[in-house]
C-alpha atoms as a PDB file:
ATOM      1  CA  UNK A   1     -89.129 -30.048 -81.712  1.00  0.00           C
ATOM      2  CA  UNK A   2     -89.243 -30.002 -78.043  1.00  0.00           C
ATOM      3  CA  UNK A   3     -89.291 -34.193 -78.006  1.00  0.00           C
ATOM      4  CA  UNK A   4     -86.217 -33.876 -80.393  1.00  0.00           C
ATOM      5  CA  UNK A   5     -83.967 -31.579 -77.762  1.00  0.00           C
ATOM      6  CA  UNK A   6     -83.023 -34.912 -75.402  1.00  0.00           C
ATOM      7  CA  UNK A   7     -82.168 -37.351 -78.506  1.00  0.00           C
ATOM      8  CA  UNK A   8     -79.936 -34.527 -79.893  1.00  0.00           C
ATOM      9  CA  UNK A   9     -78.038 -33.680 -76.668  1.00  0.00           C
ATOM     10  CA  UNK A  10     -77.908 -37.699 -76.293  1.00  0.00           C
ATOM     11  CA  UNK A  11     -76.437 -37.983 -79.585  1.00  0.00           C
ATOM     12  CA  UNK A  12     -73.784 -34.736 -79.379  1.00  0.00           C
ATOM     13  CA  UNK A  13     -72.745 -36.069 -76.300  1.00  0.00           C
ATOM     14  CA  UNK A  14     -72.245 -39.950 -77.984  1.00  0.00           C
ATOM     15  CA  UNK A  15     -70.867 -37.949 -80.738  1.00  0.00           C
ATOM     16  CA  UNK A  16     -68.061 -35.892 -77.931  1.00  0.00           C
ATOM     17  CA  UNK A  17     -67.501 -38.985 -75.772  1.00  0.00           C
ATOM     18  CA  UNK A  18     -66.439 -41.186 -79.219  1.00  0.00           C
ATOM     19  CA  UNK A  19     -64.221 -38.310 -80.449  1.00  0.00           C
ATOM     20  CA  UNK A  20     -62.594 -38.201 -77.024  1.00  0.00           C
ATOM     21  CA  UNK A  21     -61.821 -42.154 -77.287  1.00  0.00           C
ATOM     22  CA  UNK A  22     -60.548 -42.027 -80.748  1.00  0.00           C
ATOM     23  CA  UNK A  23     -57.716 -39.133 -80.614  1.00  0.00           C
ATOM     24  CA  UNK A  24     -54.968 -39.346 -78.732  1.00  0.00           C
ATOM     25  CA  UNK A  25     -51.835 -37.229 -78.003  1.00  0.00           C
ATOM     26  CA  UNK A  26     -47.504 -38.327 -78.035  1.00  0.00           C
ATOM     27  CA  UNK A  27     -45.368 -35.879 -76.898  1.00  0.00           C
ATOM     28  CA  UNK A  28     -41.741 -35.544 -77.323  1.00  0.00           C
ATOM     29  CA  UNK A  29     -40.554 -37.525 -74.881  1.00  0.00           C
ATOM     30  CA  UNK A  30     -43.411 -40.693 -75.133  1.00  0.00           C
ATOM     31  CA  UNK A  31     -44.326 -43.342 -77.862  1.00  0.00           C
ATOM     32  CA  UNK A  32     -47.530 -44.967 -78.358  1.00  0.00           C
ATOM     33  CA  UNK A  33     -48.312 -48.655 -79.000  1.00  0.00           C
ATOM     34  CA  UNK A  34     -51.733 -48.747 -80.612  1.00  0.00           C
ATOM     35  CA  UNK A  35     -53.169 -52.411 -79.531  1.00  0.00           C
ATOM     36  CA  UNK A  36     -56.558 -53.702 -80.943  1.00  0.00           C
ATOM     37  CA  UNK A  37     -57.336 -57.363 -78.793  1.00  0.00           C
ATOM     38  CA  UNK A  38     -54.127 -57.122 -77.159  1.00  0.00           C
ATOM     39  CA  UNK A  39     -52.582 -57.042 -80.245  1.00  0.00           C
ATOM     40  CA  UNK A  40     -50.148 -54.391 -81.766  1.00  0.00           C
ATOM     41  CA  UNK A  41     -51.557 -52.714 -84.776  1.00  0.00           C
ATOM     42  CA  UNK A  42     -49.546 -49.646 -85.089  1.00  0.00           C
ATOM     43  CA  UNK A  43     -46.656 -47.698 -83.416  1.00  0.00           C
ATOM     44  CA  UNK A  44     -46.451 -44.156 -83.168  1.00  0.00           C
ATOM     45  CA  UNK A  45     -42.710 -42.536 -82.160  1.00  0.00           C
ATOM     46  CA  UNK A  46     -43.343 -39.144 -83.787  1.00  0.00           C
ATOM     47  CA  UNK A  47     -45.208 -36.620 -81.562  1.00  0.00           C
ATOM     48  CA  UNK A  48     -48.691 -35.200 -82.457  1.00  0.00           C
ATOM     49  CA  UNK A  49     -52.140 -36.033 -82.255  1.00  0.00           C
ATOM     50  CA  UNK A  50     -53.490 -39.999 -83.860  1.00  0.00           C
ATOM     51  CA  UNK A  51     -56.738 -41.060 -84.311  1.00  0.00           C
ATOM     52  CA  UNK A  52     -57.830 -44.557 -82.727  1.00  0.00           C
ATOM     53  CA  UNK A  53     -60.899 -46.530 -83.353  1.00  0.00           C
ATOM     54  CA  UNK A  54     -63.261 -45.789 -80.289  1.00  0.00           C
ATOM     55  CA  UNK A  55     -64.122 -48.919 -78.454  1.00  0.00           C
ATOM     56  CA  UNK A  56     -61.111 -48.979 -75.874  1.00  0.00           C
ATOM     57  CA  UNK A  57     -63.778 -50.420 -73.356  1.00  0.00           C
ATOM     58  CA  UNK A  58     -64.876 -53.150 -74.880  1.00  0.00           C
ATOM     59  CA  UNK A  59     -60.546 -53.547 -74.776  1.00  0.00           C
ATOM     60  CA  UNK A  60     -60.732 -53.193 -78.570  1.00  0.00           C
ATOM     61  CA  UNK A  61     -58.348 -50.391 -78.930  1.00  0.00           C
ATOM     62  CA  UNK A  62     -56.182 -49.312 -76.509  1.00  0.00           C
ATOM     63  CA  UNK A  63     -53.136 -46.748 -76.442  1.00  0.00           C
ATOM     64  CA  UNK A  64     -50.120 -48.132 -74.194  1.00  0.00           C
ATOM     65  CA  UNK A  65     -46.971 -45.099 -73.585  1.00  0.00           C
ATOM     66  CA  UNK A  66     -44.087 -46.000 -73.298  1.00  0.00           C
ATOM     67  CA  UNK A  67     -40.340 -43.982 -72.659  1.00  0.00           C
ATOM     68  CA  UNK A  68     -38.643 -42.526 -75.808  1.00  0.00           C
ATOM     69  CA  UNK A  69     -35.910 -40.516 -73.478  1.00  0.00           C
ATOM     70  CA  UNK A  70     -32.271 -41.665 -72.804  1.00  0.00           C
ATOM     71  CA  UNK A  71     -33.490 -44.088 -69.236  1.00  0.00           C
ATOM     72  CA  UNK A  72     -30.637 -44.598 -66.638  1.00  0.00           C
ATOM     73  CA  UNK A  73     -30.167 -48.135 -64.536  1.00  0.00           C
ATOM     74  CA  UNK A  74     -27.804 -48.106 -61.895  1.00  0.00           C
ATOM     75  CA  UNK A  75     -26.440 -51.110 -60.411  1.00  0.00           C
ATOM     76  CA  UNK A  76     -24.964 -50.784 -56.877  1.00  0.00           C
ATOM     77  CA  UNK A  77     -22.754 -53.042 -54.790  1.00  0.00           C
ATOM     78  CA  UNK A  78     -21.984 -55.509 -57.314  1.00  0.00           C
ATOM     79  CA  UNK A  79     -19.012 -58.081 -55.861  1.00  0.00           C
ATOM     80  CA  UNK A  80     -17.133 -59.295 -58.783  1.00  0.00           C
ATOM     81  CA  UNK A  81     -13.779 -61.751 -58.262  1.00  0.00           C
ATOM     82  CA  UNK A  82     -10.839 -60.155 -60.505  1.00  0.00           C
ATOM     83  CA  UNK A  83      -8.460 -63.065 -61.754  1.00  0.00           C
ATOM     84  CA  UNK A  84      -6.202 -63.247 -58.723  1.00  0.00           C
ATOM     85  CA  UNK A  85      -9.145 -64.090 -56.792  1.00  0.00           C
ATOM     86  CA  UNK A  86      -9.835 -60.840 -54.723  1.00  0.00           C
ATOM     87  CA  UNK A  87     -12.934 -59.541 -55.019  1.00  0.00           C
ATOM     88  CA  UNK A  88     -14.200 -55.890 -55.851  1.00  0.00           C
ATOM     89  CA  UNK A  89     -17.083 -53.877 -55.045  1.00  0.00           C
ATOM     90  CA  UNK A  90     -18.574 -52.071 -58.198  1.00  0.00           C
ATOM     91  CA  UNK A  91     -21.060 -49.743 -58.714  1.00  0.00           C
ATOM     92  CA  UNK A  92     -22.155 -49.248 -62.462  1.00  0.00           C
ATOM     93  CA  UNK A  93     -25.242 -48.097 -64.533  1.00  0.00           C
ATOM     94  CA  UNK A  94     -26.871 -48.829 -67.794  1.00  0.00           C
ATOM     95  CA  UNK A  95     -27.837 -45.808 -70.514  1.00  0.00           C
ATOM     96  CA  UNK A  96     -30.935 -46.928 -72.396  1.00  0.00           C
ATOM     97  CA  UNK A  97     -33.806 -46.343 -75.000  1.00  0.00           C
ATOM     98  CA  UNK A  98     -36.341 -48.380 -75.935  1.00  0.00           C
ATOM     99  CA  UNK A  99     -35.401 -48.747 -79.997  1.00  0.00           C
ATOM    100  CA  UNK A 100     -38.359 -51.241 -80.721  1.00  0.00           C
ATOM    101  CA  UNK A 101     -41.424 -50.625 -79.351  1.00  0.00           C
ATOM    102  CA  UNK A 102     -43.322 -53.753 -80.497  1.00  0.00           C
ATOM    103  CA  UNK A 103     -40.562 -55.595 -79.279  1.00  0.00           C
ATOM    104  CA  UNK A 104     -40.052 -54.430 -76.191  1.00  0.00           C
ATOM    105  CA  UNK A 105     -43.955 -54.350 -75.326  1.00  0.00           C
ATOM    106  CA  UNK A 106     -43.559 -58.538 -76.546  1.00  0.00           C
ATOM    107  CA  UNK A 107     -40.923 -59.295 -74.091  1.00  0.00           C
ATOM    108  CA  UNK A 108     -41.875 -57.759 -71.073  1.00  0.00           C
ATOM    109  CA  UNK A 109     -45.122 -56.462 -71.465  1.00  0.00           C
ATOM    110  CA  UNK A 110     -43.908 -52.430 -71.728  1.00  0.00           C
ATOM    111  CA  UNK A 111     -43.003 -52.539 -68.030  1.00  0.00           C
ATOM    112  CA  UNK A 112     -39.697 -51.345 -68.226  1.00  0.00           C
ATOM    113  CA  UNK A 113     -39.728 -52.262 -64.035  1.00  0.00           C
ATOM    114  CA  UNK A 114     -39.739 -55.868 -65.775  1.00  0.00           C
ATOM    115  CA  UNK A 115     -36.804 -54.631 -67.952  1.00  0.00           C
ATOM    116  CA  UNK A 116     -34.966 -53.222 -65.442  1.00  0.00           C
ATOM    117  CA  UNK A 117     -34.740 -56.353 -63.807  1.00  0.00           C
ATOM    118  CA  UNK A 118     -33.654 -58.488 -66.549  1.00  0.00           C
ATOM    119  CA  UNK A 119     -30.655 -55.798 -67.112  1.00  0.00           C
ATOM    120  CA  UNK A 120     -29.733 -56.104 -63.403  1.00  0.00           C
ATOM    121  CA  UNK A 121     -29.174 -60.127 -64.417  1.00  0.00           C
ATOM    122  CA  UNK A 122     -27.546 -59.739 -67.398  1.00  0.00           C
ATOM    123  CA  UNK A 123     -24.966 -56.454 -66.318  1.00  0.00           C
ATOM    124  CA  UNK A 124     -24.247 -58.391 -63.148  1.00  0.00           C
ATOM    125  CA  UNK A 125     -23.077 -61.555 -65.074  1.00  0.00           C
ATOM    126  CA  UNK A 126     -21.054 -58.602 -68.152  1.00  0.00           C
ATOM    127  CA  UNK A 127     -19.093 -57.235 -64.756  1.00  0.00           C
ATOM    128  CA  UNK A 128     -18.409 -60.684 -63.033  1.00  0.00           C
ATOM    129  CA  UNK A 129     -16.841 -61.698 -66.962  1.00  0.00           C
ATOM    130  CA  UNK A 130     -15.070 -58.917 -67.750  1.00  0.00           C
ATOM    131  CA  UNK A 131     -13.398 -58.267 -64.049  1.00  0.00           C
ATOM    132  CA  UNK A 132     -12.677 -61.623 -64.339  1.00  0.00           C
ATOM    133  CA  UNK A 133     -10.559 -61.698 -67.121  1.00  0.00           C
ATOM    134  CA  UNK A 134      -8.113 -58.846 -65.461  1.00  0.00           C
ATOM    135  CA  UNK A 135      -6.041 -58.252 -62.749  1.00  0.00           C
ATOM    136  CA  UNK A 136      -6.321 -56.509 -59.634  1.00  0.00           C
ATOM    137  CA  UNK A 137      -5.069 -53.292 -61.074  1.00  0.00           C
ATOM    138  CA  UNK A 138      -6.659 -52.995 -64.025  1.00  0.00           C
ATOM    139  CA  UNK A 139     -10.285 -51.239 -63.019  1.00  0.00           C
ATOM    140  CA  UNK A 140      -8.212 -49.074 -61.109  1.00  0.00           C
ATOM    141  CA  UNK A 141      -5.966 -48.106 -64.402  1.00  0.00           C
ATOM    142  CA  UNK A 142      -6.217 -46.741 -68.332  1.00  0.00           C
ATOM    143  CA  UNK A 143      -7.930 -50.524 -68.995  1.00  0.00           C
ATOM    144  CA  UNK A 144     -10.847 -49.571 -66.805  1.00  0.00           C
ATOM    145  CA  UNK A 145     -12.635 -47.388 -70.968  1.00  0.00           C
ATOM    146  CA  UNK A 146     -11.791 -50.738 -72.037  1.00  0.00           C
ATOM    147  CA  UNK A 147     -13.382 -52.863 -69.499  1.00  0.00           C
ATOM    148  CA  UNK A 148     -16.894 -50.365 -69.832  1.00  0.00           C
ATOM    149  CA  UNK A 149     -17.006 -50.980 -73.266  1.00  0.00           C
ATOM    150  CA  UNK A 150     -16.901 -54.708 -73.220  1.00  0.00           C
ATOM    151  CA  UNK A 151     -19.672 -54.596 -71.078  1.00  0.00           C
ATOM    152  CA  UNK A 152     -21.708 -52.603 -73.442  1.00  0.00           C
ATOM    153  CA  UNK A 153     -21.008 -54.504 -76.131  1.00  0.00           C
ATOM    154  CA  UNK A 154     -21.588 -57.822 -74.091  1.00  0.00           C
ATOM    155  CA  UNK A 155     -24.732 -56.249 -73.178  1.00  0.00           C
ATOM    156  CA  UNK A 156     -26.425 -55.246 -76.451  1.00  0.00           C
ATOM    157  CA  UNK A 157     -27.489 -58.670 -77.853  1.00  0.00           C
ATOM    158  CA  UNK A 158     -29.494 -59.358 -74.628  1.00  0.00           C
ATOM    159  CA  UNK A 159     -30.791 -56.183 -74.606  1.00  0.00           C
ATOM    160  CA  UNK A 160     -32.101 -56.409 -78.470  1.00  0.00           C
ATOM    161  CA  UNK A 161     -33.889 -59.255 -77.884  1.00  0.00           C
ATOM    162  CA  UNK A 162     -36.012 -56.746 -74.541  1.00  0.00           C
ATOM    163  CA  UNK A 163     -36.391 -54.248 -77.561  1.00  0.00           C
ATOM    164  CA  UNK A 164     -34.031 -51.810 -76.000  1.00  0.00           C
ATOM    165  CA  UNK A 165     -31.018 -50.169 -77.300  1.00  0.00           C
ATOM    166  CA  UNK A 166     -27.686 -49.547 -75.077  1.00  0.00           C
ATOM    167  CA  UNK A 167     -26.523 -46.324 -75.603  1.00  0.00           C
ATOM    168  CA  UNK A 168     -23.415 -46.071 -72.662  1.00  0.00           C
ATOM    169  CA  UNK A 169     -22.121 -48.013 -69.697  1.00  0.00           C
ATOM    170  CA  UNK A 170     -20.306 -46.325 -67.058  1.00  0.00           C
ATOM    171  CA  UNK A 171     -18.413 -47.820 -63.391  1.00  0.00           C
ATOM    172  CA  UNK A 172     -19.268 -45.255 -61.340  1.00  0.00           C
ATOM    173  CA  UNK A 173     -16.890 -46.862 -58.397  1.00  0.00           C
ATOM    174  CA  UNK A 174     -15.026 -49.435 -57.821  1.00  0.00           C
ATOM    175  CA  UNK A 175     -13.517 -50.232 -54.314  1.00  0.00           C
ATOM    176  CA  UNK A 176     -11.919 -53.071 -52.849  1.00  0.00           C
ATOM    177  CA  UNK A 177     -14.027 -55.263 -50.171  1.00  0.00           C
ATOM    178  CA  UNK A 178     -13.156 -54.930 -46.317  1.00  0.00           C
ATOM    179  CA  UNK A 179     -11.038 -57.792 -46.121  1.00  0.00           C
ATOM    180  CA  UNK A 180      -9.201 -56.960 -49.344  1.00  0.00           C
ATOM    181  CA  UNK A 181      -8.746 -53.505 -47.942  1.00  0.00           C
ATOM    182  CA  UNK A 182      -7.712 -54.388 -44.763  1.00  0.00           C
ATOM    183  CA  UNK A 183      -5.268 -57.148 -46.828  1.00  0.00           C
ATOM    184  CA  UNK A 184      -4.089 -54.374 -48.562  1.00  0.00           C
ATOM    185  CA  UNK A 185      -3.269 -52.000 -46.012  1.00  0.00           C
ATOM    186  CA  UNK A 186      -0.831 -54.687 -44.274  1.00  0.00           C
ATOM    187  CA  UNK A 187       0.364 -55.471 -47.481  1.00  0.00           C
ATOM    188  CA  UNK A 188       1.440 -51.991 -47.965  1.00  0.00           C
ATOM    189  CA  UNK A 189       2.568 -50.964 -44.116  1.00  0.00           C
ATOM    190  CA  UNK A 190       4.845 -54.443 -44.764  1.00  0.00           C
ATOM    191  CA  UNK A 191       6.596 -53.098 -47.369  1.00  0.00           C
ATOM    192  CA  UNK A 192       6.954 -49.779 -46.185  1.00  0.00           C
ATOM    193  CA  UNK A 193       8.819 -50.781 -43.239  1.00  0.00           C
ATOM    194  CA  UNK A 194      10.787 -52.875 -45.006  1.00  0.00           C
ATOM    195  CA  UNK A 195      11.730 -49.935 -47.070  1.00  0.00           C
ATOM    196  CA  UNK A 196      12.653 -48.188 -43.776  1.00  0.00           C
ATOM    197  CA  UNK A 197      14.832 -51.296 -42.538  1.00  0.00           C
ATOM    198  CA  UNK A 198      16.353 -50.824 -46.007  1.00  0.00           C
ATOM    199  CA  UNK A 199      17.058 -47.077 -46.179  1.00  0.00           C
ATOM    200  CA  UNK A 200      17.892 -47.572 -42.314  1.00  0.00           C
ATOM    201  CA  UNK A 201      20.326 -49.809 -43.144  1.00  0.00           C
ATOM    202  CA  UNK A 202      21.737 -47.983 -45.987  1.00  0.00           C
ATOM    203  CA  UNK A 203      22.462 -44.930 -43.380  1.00  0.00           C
ATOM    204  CA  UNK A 204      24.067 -47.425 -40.997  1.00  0.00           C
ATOM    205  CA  UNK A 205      26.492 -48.225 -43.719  1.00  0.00           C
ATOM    206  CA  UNK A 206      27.304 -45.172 -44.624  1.00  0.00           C
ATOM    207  CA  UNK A 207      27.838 -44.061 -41.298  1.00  0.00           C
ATOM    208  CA  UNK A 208      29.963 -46.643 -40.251  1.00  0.00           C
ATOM    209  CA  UNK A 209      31.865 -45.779 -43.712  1.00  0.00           C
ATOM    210  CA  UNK A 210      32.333 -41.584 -42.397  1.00  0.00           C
ATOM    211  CA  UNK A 211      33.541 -42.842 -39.352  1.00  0.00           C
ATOM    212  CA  UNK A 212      35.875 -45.129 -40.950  1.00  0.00           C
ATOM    213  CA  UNK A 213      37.227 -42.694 -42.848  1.00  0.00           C
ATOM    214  CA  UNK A 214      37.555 -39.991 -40.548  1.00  0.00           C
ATOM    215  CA  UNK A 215      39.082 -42.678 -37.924  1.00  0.00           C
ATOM    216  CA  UNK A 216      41.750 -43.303 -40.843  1.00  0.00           C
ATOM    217  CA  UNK A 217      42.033 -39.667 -41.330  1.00  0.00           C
ATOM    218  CA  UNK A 218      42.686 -38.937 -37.655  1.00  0.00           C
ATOM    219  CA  UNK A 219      45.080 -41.630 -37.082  1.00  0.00           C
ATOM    220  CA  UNK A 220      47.022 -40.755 -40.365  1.00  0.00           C
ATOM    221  CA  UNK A 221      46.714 -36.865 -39.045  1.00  0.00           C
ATOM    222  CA  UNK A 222      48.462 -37.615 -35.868  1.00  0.00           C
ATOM    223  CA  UNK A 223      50.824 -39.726 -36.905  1.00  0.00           C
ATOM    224  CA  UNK A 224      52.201 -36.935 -39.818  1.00  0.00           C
ATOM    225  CA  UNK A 225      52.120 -34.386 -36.527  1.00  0.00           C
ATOM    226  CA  UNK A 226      54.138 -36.554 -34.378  1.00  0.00           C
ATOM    227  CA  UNK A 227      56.689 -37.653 -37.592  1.00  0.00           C
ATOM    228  CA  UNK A 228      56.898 -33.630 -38.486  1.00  0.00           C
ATOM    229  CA  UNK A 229      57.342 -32.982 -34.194  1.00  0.00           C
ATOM    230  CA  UNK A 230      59.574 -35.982 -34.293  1.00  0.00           C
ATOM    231  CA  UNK A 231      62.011 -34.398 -37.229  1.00  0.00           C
ATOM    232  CA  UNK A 232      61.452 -30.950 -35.941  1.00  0.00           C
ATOM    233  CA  UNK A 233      62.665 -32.151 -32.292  1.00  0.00           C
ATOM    234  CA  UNK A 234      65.541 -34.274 -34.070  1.00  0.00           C
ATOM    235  CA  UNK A 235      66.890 -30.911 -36.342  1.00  0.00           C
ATOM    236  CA  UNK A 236      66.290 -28.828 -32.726  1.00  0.00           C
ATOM    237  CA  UNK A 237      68.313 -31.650 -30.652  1.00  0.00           C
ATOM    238  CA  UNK A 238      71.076 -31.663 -33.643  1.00  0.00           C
ATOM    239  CA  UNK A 239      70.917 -27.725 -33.450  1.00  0.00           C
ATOM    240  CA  UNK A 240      71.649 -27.744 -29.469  1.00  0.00           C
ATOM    241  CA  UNK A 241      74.141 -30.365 -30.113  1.00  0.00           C
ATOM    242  CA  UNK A 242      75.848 -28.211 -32.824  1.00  0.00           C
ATOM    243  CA  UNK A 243      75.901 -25.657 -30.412  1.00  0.00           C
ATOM    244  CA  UNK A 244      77.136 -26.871 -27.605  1.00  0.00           C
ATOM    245  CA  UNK A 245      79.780 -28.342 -29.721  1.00  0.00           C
ATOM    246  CA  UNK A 246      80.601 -25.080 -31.144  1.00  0.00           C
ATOM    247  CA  UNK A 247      81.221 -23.467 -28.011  1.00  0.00           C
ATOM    248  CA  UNK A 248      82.842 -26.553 -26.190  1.00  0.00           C
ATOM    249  CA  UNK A 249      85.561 -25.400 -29.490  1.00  0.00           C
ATOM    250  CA  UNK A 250      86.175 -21.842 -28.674  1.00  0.00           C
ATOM    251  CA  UNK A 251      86.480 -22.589 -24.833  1.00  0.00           C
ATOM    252  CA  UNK A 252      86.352 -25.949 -23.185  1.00  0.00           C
ATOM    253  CA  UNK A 253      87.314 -24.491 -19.699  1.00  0.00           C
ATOM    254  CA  UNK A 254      84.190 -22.146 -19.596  1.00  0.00           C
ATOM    255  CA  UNK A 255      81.725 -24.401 -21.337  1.00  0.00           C
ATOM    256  CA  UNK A 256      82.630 -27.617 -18.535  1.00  0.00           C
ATOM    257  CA  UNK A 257      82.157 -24.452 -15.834  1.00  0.00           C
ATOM    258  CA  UNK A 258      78.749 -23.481 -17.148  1.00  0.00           C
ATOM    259  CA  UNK A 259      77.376 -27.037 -17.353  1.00  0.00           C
ATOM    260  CA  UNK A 260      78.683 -27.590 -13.786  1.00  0.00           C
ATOM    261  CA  UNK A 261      76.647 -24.404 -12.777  1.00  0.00           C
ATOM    262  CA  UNK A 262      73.446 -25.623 -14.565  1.00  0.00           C
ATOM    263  CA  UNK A 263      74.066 -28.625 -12.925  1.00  0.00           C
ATOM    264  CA  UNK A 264      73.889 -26.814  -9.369  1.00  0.00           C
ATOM    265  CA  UNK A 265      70.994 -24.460 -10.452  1.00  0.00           C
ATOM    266  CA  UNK A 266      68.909 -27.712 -11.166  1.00  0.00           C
ATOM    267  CA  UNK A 267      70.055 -29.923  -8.548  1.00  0.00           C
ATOM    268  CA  UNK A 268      69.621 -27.221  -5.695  1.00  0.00           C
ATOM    269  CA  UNK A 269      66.558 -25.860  -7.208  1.00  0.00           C
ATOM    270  CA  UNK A 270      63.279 -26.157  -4.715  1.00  0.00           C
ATOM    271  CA  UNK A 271      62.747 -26.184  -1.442  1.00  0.00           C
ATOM    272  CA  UNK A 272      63.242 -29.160   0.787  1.00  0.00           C
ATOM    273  CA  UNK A 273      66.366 -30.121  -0.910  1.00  0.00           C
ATOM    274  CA  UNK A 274      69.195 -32.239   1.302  1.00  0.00           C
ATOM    275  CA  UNK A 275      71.957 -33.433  -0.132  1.00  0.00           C
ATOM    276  CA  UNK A 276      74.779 -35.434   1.580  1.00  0.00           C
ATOM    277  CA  UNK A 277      78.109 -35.440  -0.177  1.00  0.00           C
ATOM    278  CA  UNK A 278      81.737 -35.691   0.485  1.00  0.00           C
ATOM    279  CA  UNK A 279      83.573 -32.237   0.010  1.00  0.00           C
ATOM    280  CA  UNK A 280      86.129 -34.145  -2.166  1.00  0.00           C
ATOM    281  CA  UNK A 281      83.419 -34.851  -4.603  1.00  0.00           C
ATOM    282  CA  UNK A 282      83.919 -34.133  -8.296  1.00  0.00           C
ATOM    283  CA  UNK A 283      80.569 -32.349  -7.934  1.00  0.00           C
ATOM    284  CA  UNK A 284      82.198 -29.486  -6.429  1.00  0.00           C
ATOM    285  CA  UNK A 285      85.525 -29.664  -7.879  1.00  0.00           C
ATOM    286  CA  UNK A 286      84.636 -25.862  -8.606  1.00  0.00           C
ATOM    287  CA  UNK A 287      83.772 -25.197  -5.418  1.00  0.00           C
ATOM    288  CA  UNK A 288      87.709 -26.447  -4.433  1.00  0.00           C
ATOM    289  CA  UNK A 289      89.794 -24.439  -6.904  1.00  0.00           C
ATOM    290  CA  UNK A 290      88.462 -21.697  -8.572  1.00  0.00           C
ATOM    291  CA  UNK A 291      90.668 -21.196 -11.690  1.00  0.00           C
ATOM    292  CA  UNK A 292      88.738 -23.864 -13.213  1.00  0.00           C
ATOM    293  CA  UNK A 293      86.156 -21.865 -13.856  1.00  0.00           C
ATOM    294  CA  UNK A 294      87.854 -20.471 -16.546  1.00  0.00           C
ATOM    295  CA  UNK A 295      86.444 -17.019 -15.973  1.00  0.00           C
ATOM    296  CA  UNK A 296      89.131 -15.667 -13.346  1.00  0.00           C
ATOM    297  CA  UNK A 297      86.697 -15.178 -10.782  1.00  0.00           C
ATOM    298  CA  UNK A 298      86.820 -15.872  -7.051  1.00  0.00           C
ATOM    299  CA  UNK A 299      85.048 -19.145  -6.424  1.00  0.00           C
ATOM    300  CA  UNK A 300      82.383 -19.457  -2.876  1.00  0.00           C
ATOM    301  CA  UNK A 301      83.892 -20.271   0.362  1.00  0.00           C
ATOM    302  CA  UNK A 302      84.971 -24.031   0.506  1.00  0.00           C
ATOM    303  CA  UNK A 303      82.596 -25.963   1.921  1.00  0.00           C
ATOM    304  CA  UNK A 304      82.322 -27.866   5.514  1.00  0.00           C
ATOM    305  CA  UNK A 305      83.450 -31.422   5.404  1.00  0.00           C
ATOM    306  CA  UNK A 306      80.059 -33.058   5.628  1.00  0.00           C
ATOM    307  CA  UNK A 307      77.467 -30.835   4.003  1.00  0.00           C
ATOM    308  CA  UNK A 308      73.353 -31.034   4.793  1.00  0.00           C
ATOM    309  CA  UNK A 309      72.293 -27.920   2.608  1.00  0.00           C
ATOM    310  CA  UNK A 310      69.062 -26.582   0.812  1.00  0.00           C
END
């Protein structure tokens, strides 16, 4: 019994080590690729617990997991030309599964670093068509849903064939390049100071249209004062006129003696004032006989023959 006790733990532990190599566990988020000789035998997607034949190291079978989650590529700094010939700089990425394991472990081996790169190729070349196709505006505008679905779509066939299925694209950003920028900005400083010129010279217009009119307004202003002053000095002259008249009527003899006296009141008036005249002078024919004065009143003193007054 006692020679027995080293074959059996031998054997339990041939026994453990075999039932170690032949199970083997997927969870929810892996799949397995069973391969027997490098060759794919079975493909398990479903998680629990498989069975395996037991000889993984003579590299009979062998267990390779793989991704069954949603993956995410992103693609950065991509320079695409847009149809007008400027050029963009977009940053995108790729939602992905792996839909076909046995494919997928074909084409690149189940390295899905080897995958990645053949994506970067092929969504590079989807961006460079699709911007290509627009105009400068149009990634920046409703077209841009558009645009990401044409590169899914564009992308799918190539991404079959890698055994992987595209579930979204998405353009994360998409700016314009320094010297379209730059391009841009003088662009737009151009036209907004043309835009100033233009509003600038819209005020100068109507500026020089106000002043116009209030020029024509002033001139047409003043000239109704001076008409109105003109016919209001013309009805005030003829007034005078009619009264003077009036009382030249009722009494010639007074009204000659008070325009001679408002006559002597305004040419005496002042101080400094000589005058030389002859005594017989019509000027002071009151002066020589008072009952032309038409009042009855004693006249001043006749005066000296030559006369230097004030």
């Amino acid at each position: 019994m006692a020679n027995r006790f080293p074959a059996i733990v031998v054997a339990g532990v041939v026994i453990l080590f075999l039932a170690y190599s032949s199970i083997f566990v997927v969870n929810a988020r892996q799949q397995a690729i069973v391969l027997r000789f490098g060759e794919i035998v079975d493909v398990k997607s479903d998680p629990g617990i498989y069975f395996k034949m037991p000889f993984s190291f003579f590299d009979a079978d062998n267990v390779q997991m793989i991704e069954n989650r949603v993956l995410r590529f992103d693609l950065d700094n991509i320079r695409v030309q847009v149809s007008g010939g400027k050029f963009y700089e977009v940053d995108a990425f790729i939602a992905y599964r792996i839909s076909n394991p046995r494919v997928f472990r074909s084409a690149v081996s189940g390295s899905i670093e080897l995958a990645e790169q053949r994506l970067r190729t092929r969504l590079d070349a989807a961006l460079r068509r699709v911007y290509g196709l627009r105009g400068f505006e149009a990634a920046l505008s409703e077209e841009r849903a558009d645009m990401m679905r044409e590169v899914r779509d564009q992308l799918r066939p190539d991404a079959t064939s890698l055994g992987l299925e595209i579930v979204d694209v998405r353009i994360r950003r998409t700016d314009l390049t320094q010297e379209v920028s730059q391009q841009t900005f003088e662009r737009m400083k151009a036209e907004r100071l043309a835009e100033a010129e233009r509003l600038r010279a819209r005020g100068n217009e109507a500026a020089q249209r106000i002043r116009a009119r209030a020029d024509r307004e002033v001139v047409e202003i003043v000239a109704e004062a001076q008409r109105e002053s003109e016919i209001l000095r013309g009805e005030g002259d003829a007034e005078r006129s009619a009264v003077f008249a009036d009382a030249y009527l009722r009494d010639p003899q007074f009204f000659d003696f008070y325009r001679s006296m408002s006559a002597y009141g305004t040419a005496l008036n002042g101080d400094g004032t000589t005058m030389v005249l002859s005594p017989e002078s019509e000027f002071f024919r009151f002066f020589r006989d008072p009952s032309q004065s038409g009042g009855g009143q004693a006249a001043p003193a006749r005066p000296a023959p030559a006369t230097a007054g004030q």
